[in-house]
N, C-alpha and C. Protein backbone atom coordinates (compact mmCIF):
# COMPACT_ATOMS: atom_id res chain seq x y z
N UNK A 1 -59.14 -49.10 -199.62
CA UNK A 1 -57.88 -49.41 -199.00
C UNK A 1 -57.55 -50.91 -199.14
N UNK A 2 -58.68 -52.03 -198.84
CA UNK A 2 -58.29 -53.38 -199.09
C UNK A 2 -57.74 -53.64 -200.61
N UNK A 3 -58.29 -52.88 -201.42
CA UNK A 3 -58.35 -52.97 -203.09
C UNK A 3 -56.62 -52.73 -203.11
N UNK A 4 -56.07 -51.75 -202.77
CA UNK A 4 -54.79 -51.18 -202.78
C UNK A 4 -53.71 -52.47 -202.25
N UNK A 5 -54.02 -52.99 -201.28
CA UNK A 5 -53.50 -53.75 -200.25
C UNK A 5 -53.52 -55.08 -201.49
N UNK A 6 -54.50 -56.12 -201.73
CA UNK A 6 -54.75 -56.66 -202.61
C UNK A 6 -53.59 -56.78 -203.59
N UNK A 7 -54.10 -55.62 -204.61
CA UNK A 7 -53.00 -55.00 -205.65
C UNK A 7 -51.42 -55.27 -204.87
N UNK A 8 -51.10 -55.10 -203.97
CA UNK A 8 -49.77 -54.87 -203.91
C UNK A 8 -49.44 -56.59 -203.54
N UNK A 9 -50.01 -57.13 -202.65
CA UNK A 9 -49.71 -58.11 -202.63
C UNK A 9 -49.66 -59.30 -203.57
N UNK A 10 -50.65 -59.08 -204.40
CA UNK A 10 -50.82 -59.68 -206.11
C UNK A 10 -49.23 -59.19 -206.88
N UNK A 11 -49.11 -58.46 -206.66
CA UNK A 11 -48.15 -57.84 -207.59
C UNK A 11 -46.43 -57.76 -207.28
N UNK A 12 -46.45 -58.80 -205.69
CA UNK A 12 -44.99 -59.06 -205.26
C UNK A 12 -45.19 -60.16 -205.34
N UNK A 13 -45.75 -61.27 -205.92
CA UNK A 13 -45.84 -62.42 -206.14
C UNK A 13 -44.95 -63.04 -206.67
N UNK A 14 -44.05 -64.07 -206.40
CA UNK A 14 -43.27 -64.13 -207.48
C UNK A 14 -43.82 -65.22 -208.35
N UNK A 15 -43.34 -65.35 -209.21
CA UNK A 15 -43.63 -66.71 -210.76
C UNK A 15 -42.17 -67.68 -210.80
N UNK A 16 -42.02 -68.59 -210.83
CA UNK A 16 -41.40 -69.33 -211.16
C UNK A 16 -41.21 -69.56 -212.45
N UNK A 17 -39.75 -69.75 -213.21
CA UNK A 17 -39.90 -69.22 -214.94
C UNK A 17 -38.27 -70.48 -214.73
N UNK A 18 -38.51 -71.13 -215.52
CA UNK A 18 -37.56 -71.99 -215.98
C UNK A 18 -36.79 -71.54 -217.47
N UNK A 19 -35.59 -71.44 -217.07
CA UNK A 19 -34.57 -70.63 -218.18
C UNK A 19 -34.28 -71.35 -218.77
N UNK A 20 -33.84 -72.95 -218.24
CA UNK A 20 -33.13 -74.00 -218.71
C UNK A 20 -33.29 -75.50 -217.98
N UNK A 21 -33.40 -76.41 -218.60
CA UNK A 21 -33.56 -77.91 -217.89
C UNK A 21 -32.48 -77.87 -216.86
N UNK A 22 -32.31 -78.49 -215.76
CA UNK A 22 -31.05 -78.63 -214.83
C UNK A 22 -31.59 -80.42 -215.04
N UNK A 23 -30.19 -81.13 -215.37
CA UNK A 23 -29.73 -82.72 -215.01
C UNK A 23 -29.05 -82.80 -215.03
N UNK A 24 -28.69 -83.91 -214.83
CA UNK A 24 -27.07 -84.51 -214.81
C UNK A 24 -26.64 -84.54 -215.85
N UNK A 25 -25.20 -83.93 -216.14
CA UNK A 25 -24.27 -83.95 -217.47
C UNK A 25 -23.41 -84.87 -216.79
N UNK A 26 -23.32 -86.11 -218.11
CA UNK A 26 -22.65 -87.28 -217.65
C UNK A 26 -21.08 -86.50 -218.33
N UNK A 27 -20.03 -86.75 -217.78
CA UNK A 27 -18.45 -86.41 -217.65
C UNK A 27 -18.10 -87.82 -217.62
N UNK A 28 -18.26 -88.93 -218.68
CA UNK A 28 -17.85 -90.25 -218.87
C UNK A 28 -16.19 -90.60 -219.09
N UNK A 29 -15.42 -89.41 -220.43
CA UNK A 29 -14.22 -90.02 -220.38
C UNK A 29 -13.65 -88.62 -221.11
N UNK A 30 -12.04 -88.45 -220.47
CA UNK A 30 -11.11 -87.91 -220.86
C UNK A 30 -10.42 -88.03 -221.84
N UNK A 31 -9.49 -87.36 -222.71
CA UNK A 31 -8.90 -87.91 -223.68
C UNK A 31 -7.40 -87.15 -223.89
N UNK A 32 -6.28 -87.33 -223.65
CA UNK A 32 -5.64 -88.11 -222.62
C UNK A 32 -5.87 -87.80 -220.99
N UNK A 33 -6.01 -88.36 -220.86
CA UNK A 33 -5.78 -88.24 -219.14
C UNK A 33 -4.38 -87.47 -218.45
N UNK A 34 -3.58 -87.56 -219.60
CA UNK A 34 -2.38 -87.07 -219.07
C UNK A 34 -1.49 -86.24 -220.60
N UNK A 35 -1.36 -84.74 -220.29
CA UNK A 35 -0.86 -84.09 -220.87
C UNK A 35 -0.37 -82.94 -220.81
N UNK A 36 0.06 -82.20 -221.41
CA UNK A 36 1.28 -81.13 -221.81
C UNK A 36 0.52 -80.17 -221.41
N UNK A 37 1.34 -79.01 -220.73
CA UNK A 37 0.53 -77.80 -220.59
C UNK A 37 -0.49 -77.39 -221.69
N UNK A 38 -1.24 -76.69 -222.03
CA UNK A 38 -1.89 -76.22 -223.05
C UNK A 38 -2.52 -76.73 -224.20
N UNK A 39 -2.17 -78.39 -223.69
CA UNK A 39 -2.54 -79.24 -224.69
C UNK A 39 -4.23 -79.32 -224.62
N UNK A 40 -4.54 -79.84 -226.18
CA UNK A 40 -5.78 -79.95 -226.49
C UNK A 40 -6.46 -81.68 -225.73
N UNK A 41 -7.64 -81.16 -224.89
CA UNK A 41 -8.76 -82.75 -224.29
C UNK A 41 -10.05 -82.87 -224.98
N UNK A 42 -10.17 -83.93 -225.22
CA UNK A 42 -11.34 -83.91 -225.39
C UNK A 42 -12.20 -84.82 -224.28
N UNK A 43 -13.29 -84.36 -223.94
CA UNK A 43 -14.12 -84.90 -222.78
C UNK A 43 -15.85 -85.35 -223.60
N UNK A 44 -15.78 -86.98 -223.20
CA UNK A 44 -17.04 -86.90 -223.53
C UNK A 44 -18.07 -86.79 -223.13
N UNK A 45 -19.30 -86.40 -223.09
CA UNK A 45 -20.05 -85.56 -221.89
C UNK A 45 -21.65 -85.62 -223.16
N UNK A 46 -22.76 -86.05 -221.63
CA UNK A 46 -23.55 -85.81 -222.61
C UNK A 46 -25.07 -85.65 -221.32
N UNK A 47 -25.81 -85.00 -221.97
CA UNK A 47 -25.78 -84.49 -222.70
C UNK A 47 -25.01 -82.61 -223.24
N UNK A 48 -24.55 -82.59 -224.03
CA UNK A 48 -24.08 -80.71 -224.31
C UNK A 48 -25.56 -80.14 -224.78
N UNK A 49 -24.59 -78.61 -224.86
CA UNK A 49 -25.39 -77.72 -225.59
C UNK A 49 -24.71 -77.47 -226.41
N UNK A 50 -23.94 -75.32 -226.25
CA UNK A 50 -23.40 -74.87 -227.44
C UNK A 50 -22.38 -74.43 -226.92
N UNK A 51 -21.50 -73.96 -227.75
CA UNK A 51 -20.03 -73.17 -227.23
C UNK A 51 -20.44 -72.13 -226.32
N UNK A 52 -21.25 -71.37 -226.88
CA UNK A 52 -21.58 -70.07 -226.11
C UNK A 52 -21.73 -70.63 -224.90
N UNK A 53 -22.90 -71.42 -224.07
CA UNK A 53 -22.97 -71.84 -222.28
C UNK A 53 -22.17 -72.83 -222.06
N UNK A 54 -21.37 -73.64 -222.46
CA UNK A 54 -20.05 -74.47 -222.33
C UNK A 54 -19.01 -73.88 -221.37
N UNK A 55 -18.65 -74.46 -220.32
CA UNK A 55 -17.54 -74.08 -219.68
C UNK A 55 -16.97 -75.24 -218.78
N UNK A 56 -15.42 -75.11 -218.72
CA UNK A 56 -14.62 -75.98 -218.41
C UNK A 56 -14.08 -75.80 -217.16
N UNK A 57 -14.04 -76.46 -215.94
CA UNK A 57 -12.70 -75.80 -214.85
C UNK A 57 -12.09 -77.14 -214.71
N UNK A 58 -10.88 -76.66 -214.28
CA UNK A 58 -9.89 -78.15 -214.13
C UNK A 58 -9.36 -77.06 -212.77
N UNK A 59 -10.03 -77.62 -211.99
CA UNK A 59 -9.86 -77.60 -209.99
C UNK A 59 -11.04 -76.46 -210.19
N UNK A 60 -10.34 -75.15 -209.61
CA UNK A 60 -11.46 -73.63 -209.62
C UNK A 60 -11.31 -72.77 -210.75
N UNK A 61 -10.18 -73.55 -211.71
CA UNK A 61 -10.00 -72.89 -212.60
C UNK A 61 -10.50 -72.27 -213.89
N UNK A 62 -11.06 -71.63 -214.53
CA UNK A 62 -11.60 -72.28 -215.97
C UNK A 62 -10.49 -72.14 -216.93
N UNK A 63 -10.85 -72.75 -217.81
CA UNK A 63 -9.93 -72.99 -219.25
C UNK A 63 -10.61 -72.56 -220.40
N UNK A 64 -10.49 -72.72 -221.18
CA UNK A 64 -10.95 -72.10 -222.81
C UNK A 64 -11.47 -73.70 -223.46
N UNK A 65 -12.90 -73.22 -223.48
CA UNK A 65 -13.59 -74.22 -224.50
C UNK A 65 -13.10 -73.99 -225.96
N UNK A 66 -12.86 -74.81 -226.29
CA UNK A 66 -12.39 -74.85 -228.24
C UNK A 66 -13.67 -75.32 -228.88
N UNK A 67 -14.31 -75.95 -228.41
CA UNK A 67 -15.54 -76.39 -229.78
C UNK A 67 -16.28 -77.30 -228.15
N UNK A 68 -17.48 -77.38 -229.18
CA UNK A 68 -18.66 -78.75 -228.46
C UNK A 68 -19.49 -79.46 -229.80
N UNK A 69 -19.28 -80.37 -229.86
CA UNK A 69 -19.61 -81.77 -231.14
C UNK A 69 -20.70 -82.50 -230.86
N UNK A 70 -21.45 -82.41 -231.36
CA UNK A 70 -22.70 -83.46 -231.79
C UNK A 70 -22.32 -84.23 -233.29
N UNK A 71 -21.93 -86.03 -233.03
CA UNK A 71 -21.81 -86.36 -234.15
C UNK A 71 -22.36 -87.83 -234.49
N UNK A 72 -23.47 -87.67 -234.89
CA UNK A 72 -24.39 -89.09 -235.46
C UNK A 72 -25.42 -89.45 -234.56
N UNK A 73 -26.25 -88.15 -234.01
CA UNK A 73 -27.44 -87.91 -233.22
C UNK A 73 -28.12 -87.45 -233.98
N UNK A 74 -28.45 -87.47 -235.31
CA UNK A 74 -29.70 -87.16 -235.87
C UNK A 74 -30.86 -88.32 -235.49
N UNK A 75 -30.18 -89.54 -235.40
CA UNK A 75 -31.77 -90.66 -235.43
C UNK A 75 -31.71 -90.50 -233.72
N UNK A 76 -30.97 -90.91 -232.89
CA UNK A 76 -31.02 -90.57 -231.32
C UNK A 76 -31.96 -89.45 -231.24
N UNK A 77 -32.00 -88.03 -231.76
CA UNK A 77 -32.60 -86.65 -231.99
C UNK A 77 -34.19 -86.94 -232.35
N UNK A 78 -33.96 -87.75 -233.10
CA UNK A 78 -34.98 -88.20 -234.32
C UNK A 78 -36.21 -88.83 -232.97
N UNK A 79 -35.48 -90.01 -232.53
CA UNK A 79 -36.21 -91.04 -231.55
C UNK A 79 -36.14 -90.56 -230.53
N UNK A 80 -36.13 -89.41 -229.54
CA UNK A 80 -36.17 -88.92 -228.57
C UNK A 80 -37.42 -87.89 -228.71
N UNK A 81 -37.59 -87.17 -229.69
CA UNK A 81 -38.74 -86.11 -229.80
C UNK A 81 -39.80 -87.42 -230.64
N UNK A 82 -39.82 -88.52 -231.16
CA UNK A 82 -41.30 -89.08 -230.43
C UNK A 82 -41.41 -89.89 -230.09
N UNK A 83 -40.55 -90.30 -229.23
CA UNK A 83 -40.74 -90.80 -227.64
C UNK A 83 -41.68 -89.60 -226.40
N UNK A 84 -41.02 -88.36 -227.21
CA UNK A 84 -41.43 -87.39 -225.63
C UNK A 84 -40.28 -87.14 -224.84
N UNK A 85 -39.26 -87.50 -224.95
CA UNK A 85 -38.17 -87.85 -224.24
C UNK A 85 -37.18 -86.08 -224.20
N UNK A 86 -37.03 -85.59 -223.04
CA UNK A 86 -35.75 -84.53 -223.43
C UNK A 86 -34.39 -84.71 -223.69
N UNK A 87 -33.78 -83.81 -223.51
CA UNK A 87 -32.47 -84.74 -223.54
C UNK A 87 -31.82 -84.99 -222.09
N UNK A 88 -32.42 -84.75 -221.14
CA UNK A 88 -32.19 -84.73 -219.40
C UNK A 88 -32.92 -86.11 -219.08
N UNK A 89 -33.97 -86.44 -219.94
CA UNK A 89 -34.87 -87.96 -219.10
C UNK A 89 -33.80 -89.21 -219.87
N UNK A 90 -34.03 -90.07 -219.02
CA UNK A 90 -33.68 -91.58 -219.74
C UNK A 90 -34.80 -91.91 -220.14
N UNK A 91 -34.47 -92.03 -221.27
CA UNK A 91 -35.51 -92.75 -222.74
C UNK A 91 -35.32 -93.94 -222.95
N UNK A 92 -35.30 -95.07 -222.31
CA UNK A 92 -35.16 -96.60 -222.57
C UNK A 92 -35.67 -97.14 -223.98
N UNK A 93 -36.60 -96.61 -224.68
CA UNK A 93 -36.41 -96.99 -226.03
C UNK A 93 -35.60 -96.37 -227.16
N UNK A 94 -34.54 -95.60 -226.56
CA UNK A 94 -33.90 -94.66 -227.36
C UNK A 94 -32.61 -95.07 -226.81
N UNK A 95 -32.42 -95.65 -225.80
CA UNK A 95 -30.94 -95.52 -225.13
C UNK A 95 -29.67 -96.21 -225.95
N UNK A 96 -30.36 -97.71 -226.94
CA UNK A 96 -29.74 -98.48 -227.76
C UNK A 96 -28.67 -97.03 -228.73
N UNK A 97 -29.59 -97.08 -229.37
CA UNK A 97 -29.49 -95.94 -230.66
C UNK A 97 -28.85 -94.93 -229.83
N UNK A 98 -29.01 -94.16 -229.32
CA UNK A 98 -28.24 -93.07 -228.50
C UNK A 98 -27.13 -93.44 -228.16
N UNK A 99 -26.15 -94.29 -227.40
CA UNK A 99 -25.52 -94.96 -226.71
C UNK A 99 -24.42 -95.32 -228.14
N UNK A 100 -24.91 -96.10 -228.99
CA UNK A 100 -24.01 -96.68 -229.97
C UNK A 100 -23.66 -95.84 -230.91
N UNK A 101 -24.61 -94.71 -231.44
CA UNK A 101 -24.51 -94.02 -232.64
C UNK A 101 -24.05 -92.42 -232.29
N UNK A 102 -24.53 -91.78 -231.20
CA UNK A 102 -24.06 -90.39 -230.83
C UNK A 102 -23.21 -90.02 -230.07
N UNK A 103 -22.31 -89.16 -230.25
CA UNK A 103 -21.11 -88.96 -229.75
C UNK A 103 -21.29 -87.55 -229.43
N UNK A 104 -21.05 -86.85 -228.36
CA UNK A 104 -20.78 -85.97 -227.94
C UNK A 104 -19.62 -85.53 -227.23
N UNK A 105 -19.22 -84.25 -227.43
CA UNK A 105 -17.49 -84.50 -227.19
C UNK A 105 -17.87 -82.80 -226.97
N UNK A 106 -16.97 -82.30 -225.68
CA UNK A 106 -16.50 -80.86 -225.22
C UNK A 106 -14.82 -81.00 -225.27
N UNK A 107 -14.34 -79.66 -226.34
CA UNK A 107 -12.72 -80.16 -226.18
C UNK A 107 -12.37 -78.83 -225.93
N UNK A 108 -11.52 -78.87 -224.92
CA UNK A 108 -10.66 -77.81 -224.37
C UNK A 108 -9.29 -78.06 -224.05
N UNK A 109 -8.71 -76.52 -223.53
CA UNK A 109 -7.48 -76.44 -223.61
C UNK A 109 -6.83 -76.95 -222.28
N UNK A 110 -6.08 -77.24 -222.03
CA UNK A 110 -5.80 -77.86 -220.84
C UNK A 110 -4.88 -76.63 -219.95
N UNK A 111 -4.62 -76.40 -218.69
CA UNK A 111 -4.24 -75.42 -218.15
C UNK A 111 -2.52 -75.38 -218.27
N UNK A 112 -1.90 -74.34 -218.33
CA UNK A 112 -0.81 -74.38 -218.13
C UNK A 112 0.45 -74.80 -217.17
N UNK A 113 -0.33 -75.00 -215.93
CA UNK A 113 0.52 -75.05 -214.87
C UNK A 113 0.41 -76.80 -214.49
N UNK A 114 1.37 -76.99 -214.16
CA UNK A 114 1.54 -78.60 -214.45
C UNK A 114 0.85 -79.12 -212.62
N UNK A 115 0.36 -80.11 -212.97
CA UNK A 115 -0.48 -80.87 -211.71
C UNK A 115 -1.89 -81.60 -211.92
N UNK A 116 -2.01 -82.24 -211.03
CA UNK A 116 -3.17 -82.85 -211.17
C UNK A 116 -4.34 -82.00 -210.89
N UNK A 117 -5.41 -82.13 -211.42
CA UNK A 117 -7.34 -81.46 -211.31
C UNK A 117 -7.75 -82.29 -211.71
N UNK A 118 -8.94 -81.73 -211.23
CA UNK A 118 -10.00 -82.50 -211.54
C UNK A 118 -10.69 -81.71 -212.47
N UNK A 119 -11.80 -82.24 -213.25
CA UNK A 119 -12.57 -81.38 -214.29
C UNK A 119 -13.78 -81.82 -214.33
N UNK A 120 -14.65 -80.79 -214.26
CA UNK A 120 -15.59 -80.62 -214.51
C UNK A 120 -16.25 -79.72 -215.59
N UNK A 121 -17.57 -80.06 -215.99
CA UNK A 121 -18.35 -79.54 -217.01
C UNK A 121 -19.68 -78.46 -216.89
N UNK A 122 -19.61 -77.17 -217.15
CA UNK A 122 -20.91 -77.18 -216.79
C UNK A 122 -21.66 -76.42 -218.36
N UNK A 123 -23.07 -76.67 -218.24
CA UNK A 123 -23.70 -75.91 -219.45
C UNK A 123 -24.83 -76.24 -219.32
N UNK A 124 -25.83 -75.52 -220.12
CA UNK A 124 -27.36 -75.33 -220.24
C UNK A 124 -28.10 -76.57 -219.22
N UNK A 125 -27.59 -77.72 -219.22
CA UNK A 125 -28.11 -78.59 -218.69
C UNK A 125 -27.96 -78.40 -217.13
N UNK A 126 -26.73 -77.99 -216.64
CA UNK A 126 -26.14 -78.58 -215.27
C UNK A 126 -24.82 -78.59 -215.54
N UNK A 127 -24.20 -79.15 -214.22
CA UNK A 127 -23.06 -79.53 -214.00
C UNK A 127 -22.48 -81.02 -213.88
N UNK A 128 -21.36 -81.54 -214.46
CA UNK A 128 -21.03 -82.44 -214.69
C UNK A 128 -20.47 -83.44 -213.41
N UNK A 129 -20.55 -84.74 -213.41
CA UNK A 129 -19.70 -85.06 -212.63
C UNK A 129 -17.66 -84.49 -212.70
N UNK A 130 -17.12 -85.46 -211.66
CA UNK A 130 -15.61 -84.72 -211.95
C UNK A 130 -14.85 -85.77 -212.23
N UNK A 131 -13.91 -85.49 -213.27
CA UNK A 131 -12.73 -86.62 -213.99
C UNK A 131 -11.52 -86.01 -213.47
N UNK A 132 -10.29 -86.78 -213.41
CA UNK A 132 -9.33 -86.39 -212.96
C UNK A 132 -8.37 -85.94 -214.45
N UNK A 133 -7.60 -84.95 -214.57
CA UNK A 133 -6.46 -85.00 -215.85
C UNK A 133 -5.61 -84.83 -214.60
N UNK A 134 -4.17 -85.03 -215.39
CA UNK A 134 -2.52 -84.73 -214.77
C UNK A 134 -1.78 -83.72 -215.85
N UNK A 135 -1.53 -82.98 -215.79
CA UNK A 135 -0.93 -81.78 -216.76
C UNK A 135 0.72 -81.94 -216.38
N UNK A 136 1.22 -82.47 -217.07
CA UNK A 136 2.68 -83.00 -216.91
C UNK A 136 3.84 -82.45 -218.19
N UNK A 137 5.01 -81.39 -217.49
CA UNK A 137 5.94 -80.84 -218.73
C UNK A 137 6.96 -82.20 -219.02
N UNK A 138 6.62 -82.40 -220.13
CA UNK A 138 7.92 -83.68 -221.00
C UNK A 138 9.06 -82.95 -221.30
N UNK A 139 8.90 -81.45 -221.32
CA UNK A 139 10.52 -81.23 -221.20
C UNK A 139 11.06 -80.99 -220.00
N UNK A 140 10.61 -81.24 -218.75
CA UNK A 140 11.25 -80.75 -217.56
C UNK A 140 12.39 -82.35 -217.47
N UNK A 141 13.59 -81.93 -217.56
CA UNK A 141 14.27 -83.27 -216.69
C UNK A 141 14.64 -83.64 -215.49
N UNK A 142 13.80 -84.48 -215.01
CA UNK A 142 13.70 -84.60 -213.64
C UNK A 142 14.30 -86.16 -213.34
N UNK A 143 15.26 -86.98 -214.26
CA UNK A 143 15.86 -88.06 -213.75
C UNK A 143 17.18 -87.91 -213.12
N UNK A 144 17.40 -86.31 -212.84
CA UNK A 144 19.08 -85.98 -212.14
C UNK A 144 20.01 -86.39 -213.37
N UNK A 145 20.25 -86.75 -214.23
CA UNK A 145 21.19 -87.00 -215.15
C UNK A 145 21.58 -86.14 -216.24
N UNK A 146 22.18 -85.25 -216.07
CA UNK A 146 22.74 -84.45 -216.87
C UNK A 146 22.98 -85.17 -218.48
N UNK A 147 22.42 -84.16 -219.55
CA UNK A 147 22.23 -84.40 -220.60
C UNK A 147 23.75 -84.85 -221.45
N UNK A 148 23.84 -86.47 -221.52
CA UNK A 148 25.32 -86.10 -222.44
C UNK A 148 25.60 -86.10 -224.10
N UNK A 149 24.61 -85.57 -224.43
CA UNK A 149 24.66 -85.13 -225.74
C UNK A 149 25.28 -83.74 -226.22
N UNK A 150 25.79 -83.13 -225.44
CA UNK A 150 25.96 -81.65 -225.45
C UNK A 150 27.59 -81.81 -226.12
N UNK A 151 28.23 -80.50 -226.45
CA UNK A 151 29.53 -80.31 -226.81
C UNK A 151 30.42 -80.57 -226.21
N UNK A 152 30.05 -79.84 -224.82
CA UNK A 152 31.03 -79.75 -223.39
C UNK A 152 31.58 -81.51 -223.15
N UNK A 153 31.43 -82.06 -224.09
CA UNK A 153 31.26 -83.51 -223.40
C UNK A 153 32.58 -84.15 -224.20
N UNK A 154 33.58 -84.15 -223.26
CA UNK A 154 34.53 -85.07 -224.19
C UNK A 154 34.29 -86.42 -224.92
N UNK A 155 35.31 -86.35 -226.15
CA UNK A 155 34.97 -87.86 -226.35
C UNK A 155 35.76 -88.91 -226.03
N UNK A 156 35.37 -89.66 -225.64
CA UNK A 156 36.22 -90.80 -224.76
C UNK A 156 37.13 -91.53 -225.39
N UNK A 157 37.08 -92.01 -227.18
CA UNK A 157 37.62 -92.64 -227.69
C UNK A 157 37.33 -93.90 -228.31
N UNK A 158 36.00 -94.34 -227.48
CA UNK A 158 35.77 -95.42 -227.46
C UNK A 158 34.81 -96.32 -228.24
N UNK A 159 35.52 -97.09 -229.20
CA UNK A 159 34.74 -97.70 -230.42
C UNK A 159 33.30 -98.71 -229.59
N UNK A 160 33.09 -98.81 -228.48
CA UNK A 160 32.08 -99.82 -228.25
C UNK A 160 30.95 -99.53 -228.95
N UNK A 161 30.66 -98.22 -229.19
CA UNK A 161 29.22 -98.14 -229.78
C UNK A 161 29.01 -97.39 -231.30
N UNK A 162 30.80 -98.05 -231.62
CA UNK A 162 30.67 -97.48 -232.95
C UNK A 162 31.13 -96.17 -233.50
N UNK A 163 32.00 -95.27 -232.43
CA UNK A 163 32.96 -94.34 -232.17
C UNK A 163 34.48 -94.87 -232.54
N UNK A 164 34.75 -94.11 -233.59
CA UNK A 164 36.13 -94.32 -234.24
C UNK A 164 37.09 -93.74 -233.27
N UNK A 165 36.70 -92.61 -232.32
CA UNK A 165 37.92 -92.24 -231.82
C UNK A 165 37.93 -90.82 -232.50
N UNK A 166 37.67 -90.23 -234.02
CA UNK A 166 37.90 -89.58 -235.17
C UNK A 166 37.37 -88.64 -234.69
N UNK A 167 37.67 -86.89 -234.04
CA UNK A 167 36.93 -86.21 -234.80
C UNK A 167 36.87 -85.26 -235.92
């Protein structure tokens, strides 16, 4: 009976199993800060992974990742595996080279509905700090001034700006 008892308690044990590193994903800079519904950002963020665990929210929202870029991290890559270094630790003999030469970039679509969020990053690593975008329509006219380029618009006559009067 102890043998049984034993067994069962051996066998609800749990294990601790690490799927993925958790650190800080740095969310350093936006690209524009301010744009058009649906327009394309790029965010630089590091460290990434891959498109597949990449995801974007701007407030609770998510958006559509378009790509994630690794570009001129082969020697950073290079000097980090023998250092020992992951890509979650600060590697102080790697940080030069990392810092100046590798670029990492998450670019997504920006949301449709116009207003300010905030954005955040999350993927294989963690979650990002939060950047602010403003999603602003350039065709809404919001200075009250009715457009006078239109037909409806008499013409006045008046040569000041180069109006013959003629039509």
């Amino acid at each position: 009976m102890v043998w049984i008892f034993l067994l069962l308690v051996t066998a609800c044990s749990t294990t601790s199993v690490e799927l993925a590193e958790d650190c800080d994903v740095q969310l350093s800079e936006l690209v524009p800060v301010s744009v058009e519904p649906g327009a394309e950002v790029s965010a630089a963020v590091h460290p990434v992974t891959t498109l597949w665990d990449t995801a974007v929210y701007m407030g609770s929202t998510r958006t559509r990742v378009l790509d994630v870029t690794r570009e001129g991290c082969t020697e950073c890559d290079d000097c980090r595996s023998r250092q020992g270094c992951s890509a979650c630790e600060d590697c102080d003999r790697c940080d030069a080279v990392c810092d100046s030469e590798c670029i990492e970039t998450v670019t997504f679509e920006a949301l449709e509905d116009v207003g300010v969020y905030t954005v955040s990053i999350y993927n294989g690593y963690g979650q990002s700090n939060f950047a602010s975008i403003e999603v602003v329509d350039d065709n809404e006219d919001d200075s009250g001034v009715t457009d006078s380029g239109g037909a409806d618009v008499p013409d006045t006559g008046s040569s000041a700006l180069g109006d013959a009067g003629v039509e």
